[in-house]
PDB file of N, CA and C in Angstrom:
ATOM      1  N   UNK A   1      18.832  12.291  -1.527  1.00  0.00           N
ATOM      2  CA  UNK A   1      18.123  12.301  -0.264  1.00  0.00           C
ATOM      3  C   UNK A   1      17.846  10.848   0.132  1.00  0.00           C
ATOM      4  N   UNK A   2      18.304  10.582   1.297  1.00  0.00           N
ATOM      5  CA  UNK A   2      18.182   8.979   1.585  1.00  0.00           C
ATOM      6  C   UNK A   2      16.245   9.135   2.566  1.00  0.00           C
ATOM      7  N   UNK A   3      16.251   7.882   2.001  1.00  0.00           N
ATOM      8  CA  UNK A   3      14.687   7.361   3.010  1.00  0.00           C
ATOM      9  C   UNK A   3      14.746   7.366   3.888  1.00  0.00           C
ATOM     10  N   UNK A   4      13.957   7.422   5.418  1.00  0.00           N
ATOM     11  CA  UNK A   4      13.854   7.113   6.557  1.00  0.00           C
ATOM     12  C   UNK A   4      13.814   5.589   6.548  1.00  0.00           C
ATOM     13  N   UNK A   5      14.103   5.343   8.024  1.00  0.00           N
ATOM     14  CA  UNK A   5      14.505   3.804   7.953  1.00  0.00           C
ATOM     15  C   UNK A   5      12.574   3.550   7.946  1.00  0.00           C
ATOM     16  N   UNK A   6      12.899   2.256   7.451  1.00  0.00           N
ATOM     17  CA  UNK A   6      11.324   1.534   7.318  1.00  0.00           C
ATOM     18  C   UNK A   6      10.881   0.523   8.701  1.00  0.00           C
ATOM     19  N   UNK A   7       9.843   1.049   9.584  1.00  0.00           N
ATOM     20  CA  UNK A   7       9.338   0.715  10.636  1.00  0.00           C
ATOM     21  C   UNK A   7       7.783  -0.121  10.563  1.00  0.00           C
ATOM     22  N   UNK A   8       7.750  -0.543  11.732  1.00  0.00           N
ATOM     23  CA  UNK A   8       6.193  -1.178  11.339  1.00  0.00           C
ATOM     24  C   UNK A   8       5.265  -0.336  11.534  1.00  0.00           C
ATOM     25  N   UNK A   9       5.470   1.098  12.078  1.00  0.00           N
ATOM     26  CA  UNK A   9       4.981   2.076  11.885  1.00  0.00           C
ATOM     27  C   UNK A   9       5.144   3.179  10.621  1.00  0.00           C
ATOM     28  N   UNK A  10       5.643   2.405   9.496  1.00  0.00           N
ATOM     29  CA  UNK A  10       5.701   3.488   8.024  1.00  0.00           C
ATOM     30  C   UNK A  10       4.110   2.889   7.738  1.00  0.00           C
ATOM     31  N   UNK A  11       3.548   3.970   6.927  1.00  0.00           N
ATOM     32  CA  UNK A  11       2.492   3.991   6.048  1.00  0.00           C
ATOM     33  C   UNK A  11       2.583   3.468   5.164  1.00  0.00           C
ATOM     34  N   UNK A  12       2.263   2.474   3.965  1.00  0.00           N
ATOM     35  CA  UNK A  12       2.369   2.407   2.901  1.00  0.00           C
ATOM     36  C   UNK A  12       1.853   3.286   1.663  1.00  0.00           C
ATOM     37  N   UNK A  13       2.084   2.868   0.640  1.00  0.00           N
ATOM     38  CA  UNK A  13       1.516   4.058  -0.839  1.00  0.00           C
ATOM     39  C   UNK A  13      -0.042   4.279  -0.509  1.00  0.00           C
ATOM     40  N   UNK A  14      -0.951   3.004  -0.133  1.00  0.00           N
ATOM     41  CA  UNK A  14      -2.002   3.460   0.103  1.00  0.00           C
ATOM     42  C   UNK A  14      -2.394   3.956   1.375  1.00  0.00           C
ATOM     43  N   UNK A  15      -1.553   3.855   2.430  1.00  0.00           N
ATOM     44  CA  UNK A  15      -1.482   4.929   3.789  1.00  0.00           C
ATOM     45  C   UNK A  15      -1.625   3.592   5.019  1.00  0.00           C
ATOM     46  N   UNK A  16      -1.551   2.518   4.398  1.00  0.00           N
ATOM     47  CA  UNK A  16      -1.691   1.371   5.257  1.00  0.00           C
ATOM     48  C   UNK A  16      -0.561   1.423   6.719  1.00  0.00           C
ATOM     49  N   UNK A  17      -0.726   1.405   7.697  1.00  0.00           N
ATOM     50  CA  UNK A  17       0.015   1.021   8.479  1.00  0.00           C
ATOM     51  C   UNK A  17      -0.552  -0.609   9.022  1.00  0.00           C
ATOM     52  N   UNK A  18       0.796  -1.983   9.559  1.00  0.00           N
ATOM     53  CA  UNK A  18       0.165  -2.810   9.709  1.00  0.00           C
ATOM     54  C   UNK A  18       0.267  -3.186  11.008  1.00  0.00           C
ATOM     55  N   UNK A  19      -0.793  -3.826  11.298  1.00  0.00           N
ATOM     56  CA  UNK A  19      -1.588  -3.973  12.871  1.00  0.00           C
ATOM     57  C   UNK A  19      -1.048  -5.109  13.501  1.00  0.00           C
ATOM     58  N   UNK A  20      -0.090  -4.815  14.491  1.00  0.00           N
ATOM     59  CA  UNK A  20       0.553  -5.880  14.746  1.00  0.00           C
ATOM     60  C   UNK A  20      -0.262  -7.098  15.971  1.00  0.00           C
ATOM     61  N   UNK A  21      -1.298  -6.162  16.042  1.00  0.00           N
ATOM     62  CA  UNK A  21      -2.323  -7.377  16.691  1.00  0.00           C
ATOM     63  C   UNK A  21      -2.693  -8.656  16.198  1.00  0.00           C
ATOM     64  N   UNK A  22      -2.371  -8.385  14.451  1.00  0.00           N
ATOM     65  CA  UNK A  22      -2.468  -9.842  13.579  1.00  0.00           C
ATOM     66  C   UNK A  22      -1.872 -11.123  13.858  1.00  0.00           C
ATOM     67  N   UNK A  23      -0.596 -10.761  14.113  1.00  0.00           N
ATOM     68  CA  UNK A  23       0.298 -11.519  14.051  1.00  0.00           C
ATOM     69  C   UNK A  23      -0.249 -12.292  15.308  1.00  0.00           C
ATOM     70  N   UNK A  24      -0.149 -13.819  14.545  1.00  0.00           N
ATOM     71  CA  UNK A  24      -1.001 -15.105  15.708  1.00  0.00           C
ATOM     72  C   UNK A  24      -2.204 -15.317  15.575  1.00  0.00           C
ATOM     73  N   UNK A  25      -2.697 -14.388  14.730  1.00  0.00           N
ATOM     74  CA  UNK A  25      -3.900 -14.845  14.975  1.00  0.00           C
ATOM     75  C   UNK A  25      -3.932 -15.889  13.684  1.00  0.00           C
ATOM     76  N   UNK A  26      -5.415 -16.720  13.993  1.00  0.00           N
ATOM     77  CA  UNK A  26      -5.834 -17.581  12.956  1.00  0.00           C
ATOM     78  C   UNK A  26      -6.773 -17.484  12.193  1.00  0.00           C
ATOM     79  N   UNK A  27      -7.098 -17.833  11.074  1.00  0.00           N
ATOM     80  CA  UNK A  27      -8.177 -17.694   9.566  1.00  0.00           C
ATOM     81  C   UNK A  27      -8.678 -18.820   9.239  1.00  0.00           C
ATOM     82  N   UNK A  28     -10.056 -18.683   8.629  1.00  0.00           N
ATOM     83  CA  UNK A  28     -10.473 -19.728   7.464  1.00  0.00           C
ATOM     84  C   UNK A  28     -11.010 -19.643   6.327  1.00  0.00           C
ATOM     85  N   UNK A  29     -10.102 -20.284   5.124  1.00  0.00           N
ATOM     86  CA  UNK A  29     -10.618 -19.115   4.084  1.00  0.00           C
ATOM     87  C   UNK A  29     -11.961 -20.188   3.465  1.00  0.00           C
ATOM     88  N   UNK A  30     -12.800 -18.869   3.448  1.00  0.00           N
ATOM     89  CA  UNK A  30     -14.228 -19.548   3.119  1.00  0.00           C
ATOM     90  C   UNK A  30     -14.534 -20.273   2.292  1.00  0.00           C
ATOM     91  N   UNK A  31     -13.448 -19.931   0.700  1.00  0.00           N
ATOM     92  CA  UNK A  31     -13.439 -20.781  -0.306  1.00  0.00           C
ATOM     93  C   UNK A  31     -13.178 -22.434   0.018  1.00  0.00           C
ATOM     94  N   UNK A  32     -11.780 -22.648   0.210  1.00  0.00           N
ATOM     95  CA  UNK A  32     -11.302 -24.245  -0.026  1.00  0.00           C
ATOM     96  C   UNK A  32     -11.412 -24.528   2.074  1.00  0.00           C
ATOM     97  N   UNK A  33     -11.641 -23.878   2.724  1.00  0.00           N
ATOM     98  CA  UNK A  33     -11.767 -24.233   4.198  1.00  0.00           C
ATOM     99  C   UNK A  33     -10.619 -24.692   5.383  1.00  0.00           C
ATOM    100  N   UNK A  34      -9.133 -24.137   4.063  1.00  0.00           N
ATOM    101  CA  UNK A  34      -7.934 -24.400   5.159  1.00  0.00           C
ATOM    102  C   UNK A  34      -7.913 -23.304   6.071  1.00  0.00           C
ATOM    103  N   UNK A  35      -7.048 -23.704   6.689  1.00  0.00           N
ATOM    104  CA  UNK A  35      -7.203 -23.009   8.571  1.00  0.00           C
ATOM    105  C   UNK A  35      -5.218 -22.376   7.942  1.00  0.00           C
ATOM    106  N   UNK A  36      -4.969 -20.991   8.030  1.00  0.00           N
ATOM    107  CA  UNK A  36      -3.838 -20.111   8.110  1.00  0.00           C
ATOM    108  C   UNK A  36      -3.499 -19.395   9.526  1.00  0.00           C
ATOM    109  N   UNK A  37      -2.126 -18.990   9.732  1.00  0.00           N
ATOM    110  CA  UNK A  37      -1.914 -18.060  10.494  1.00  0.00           C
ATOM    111  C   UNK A  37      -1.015 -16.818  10.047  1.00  0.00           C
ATOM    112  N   UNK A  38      -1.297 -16.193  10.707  1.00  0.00           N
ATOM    113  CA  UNK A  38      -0.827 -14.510  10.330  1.00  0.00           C
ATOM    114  C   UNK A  38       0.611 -14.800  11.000  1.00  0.00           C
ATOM    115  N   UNK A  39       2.003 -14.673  10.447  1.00  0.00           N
ATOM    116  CA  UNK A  39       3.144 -14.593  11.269  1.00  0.00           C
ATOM    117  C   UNK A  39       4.055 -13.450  11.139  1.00  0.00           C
ATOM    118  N   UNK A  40       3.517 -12.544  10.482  1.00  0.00           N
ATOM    119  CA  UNK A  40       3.844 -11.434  10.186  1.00  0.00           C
ATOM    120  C   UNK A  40       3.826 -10.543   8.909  1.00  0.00           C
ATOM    121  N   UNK A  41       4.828  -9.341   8.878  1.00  0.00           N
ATOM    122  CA  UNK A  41       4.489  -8.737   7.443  1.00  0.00           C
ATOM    123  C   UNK A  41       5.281  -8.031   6.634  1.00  0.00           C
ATOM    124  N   UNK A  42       5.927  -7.763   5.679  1.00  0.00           N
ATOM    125  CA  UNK A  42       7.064  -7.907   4.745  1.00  0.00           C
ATOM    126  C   UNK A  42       6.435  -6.587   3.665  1.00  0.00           C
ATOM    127  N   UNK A  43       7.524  -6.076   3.313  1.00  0.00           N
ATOM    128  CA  UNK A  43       7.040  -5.049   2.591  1.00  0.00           C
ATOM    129  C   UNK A  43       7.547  -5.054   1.258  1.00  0.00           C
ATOM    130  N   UNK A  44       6.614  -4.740   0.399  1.00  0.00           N
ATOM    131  CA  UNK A  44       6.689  -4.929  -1.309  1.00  0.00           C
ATOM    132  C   UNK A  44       7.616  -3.550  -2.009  1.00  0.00           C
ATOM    133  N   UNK A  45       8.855  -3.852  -1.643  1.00  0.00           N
ATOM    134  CA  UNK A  45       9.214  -3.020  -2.524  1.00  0.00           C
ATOM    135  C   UNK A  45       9.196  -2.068  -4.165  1.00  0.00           C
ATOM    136  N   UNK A  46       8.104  -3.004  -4.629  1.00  0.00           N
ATOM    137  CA  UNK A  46       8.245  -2.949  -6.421  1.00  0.00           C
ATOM    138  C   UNK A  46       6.633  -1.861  -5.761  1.00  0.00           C
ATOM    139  N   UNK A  47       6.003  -2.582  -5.018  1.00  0.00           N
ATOM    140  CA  UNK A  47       4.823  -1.404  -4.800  1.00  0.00           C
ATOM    141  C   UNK A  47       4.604  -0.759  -3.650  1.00  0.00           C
ATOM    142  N   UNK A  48       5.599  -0.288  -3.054  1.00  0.00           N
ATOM    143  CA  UNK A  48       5.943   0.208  -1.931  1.00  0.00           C
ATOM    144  C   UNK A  48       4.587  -0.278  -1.422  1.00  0.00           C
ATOM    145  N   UNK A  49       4.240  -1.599  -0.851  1.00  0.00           N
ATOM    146  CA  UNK A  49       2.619  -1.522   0.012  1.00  0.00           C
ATOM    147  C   UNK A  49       3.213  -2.588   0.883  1.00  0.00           C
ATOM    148  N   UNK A  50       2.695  -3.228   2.173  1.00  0.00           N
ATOM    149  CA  UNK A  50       2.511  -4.091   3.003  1.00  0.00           C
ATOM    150  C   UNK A  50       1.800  -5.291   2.389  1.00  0.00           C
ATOM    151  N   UNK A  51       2.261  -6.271   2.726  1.00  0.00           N
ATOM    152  CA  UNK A  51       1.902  -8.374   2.311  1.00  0.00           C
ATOM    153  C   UNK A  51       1.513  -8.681   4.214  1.00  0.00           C
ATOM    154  N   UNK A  52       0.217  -9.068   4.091  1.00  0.00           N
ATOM    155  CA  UNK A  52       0.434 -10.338   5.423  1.00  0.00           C
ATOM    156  C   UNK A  52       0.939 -11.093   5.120  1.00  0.00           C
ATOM    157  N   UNK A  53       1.672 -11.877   6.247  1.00  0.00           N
ATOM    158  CA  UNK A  53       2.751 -13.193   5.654  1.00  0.00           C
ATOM    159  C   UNK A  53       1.494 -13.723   7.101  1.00  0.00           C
ATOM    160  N   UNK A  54       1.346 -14.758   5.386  1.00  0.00           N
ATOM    161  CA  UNK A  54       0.844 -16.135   6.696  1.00  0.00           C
ATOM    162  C   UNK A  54       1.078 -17.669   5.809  1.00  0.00           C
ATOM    163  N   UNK A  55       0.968 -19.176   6.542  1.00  0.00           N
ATOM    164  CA  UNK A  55       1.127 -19.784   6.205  1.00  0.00           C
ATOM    165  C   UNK A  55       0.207 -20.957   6.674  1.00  0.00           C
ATOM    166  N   UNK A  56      -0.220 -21.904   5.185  1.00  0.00           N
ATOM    167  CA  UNK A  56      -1.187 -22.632   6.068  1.00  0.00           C
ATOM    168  C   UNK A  56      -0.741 -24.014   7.090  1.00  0.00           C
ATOM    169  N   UNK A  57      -1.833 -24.004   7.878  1.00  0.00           N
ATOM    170  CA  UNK A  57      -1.914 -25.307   8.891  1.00  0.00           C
ATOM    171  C   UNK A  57      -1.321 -26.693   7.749  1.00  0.00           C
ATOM    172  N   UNK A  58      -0.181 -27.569   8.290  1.00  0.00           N
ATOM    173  CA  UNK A  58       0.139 -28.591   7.278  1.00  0.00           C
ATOM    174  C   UNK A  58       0.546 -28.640   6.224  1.00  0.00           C
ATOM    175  N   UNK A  59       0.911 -27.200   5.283  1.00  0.00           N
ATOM    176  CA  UNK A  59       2.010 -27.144   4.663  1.00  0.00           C
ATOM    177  C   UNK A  59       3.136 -26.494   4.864  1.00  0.00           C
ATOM    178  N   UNK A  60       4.009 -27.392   6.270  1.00  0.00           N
ATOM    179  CA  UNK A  60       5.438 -26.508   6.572  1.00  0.00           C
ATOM    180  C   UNK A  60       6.093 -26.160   5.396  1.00  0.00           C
ATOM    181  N   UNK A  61       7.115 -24.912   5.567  1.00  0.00           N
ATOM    182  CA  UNK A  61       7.824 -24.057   4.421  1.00  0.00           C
ATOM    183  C   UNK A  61       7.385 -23.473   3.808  1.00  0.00           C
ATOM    184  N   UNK A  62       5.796 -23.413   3.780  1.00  0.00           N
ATOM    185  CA  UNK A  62       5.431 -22.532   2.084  1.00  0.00           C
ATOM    186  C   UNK A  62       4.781 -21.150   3.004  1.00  0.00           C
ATOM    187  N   UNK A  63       5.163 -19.816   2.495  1.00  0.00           N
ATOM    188  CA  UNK A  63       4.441 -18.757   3.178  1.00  0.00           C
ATOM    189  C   UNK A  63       3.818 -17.922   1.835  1.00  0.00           C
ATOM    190  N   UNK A  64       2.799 -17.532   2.397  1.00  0.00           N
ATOM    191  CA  UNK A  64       2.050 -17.007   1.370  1.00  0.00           C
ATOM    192  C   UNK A  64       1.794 -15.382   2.090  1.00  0.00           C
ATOM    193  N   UNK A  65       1.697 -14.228   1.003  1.00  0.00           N
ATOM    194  CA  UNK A  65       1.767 -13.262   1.248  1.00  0.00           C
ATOM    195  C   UNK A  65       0.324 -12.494   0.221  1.00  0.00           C
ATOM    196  N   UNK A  66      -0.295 -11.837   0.901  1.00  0.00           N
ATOM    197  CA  UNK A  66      -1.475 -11.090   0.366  1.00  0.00           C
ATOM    198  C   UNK A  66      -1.806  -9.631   1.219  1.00  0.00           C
ATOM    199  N   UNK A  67      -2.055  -8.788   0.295  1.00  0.00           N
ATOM    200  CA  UNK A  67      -2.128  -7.270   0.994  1.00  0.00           C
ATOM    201  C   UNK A  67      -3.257  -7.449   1.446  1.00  0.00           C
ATOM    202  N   UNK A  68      -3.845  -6.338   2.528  1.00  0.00           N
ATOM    203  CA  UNK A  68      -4.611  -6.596   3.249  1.00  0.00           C
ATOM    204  C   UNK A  68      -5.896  -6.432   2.672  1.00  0.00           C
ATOM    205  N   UNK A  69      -6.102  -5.987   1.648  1.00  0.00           N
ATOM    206  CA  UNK A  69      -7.971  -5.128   1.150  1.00  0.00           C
ATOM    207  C   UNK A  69      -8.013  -7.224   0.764  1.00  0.00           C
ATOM    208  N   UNK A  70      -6.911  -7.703   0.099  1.00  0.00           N
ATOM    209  CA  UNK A  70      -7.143  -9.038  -0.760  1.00  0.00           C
ATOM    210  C   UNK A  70      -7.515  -9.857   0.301  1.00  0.00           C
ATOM    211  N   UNK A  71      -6.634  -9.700   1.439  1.00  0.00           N
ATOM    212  CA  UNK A  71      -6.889 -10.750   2.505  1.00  0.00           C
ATOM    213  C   UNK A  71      -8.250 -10.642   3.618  1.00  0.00           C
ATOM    214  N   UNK A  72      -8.797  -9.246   3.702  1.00  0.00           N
ATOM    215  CA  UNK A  72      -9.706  -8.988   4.355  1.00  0.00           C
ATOM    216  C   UNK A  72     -11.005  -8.600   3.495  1.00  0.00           C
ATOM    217  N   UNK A  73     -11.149  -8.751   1.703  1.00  0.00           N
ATOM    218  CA  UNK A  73     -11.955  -8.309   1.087  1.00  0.00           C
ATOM    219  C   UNK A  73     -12.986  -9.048   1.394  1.00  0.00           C
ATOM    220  N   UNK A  74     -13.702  -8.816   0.245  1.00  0.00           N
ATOM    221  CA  UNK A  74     -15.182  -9.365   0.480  1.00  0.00           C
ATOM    222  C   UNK A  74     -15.089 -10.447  -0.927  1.00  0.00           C
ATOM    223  N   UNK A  75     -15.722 -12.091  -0.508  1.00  0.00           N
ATOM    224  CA  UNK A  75     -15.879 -12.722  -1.854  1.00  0.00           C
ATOM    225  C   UNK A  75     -17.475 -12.636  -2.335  1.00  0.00           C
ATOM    226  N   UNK A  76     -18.008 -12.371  -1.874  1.00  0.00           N
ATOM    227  CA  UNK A  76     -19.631 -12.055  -2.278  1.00  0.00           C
ATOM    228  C   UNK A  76     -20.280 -11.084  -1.455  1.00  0.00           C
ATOM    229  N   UNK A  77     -20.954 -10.532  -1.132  1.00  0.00           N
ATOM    230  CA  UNK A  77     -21.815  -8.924  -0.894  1.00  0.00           C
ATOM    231  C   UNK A  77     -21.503  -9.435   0.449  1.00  0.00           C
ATOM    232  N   UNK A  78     -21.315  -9.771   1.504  1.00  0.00           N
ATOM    233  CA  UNK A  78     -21.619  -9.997   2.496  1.00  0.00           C
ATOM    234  C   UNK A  78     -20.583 -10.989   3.607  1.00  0.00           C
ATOM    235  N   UNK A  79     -19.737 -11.733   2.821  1.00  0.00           N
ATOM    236  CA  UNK A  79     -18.404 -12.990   3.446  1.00  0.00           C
ATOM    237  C   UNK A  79     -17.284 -12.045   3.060  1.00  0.00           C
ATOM    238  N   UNK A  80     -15.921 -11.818   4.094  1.00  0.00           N
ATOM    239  CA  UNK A  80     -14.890 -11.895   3.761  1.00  0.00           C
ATOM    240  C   UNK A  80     -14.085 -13.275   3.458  1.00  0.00           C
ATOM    241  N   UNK A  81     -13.391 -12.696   2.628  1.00  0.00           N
ATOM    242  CA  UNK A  81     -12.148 -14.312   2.110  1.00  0.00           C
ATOM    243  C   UNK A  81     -11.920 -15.053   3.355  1.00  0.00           C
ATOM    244  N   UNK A  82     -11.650 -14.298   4.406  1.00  0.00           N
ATOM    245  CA  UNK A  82     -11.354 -15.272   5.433  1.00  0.00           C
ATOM    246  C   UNK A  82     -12.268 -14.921   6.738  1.00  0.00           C
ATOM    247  N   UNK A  83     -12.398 -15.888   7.708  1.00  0.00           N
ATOM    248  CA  UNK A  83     -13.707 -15.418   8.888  1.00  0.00           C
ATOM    249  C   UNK A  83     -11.933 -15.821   9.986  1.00  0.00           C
ATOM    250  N   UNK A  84     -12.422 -15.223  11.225  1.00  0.00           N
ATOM    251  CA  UNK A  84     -11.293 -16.118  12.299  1.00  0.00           C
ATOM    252  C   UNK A  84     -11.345 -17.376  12.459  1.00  0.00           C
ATOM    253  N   UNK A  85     -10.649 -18.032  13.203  1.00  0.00           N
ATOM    254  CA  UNK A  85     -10.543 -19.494  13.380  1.00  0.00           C
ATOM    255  C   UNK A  85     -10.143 -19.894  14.505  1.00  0.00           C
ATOM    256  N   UNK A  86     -11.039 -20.780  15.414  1.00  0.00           N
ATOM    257  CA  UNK A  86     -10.837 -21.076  17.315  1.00  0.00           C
ATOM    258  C   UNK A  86      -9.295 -21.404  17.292  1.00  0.00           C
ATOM    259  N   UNK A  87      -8.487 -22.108  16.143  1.00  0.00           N
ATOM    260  CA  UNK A  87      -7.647 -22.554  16.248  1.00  0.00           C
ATOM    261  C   UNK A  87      -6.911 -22.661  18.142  1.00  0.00           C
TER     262      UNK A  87
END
């Protein structure tokens, strides 16, 4: 039985669909205070789940990928990892 083709409308394992309103927007992650952008999103085959692909401000080439609970969690009772950014 073959898969349906994979859309930005598939669900992932945990039922994630991803929000393509992201894409462009900008972050700051609260820890070290670099400024990222969301440029899209790539799917993890080994865990069938969704990665934001974003990359930071001033290091051209490097893209970094994090699922969304990691990228939108919480680092203490009350801050997510990242807030928006006026960029």
């Amino acid at each position: 039985m073959s898969k349906p083709d994979l859309t930005l409308e598939t669900p992932d394992s945990l039922g994630y669909i991803p929000e393509v309103r992201l894409i462009g927007t900008n972050w700051q992650h609260y820890g070290n205070g670099h400024a990222y952008v969301i440029v899209g999103f790539t799917w993890n085959g080994e865990t069938d789940r969704w990665m934001l692909r974003h990359y930071r401000f001033g290091t051209p080439g490097v893209e970094y990928c994090r699922t969304p609970e990691n990228f939108f969690g919480l680092i203490d009772e009350t801050r997510t990892r990242y807030k928006p950014h006026p960029r």
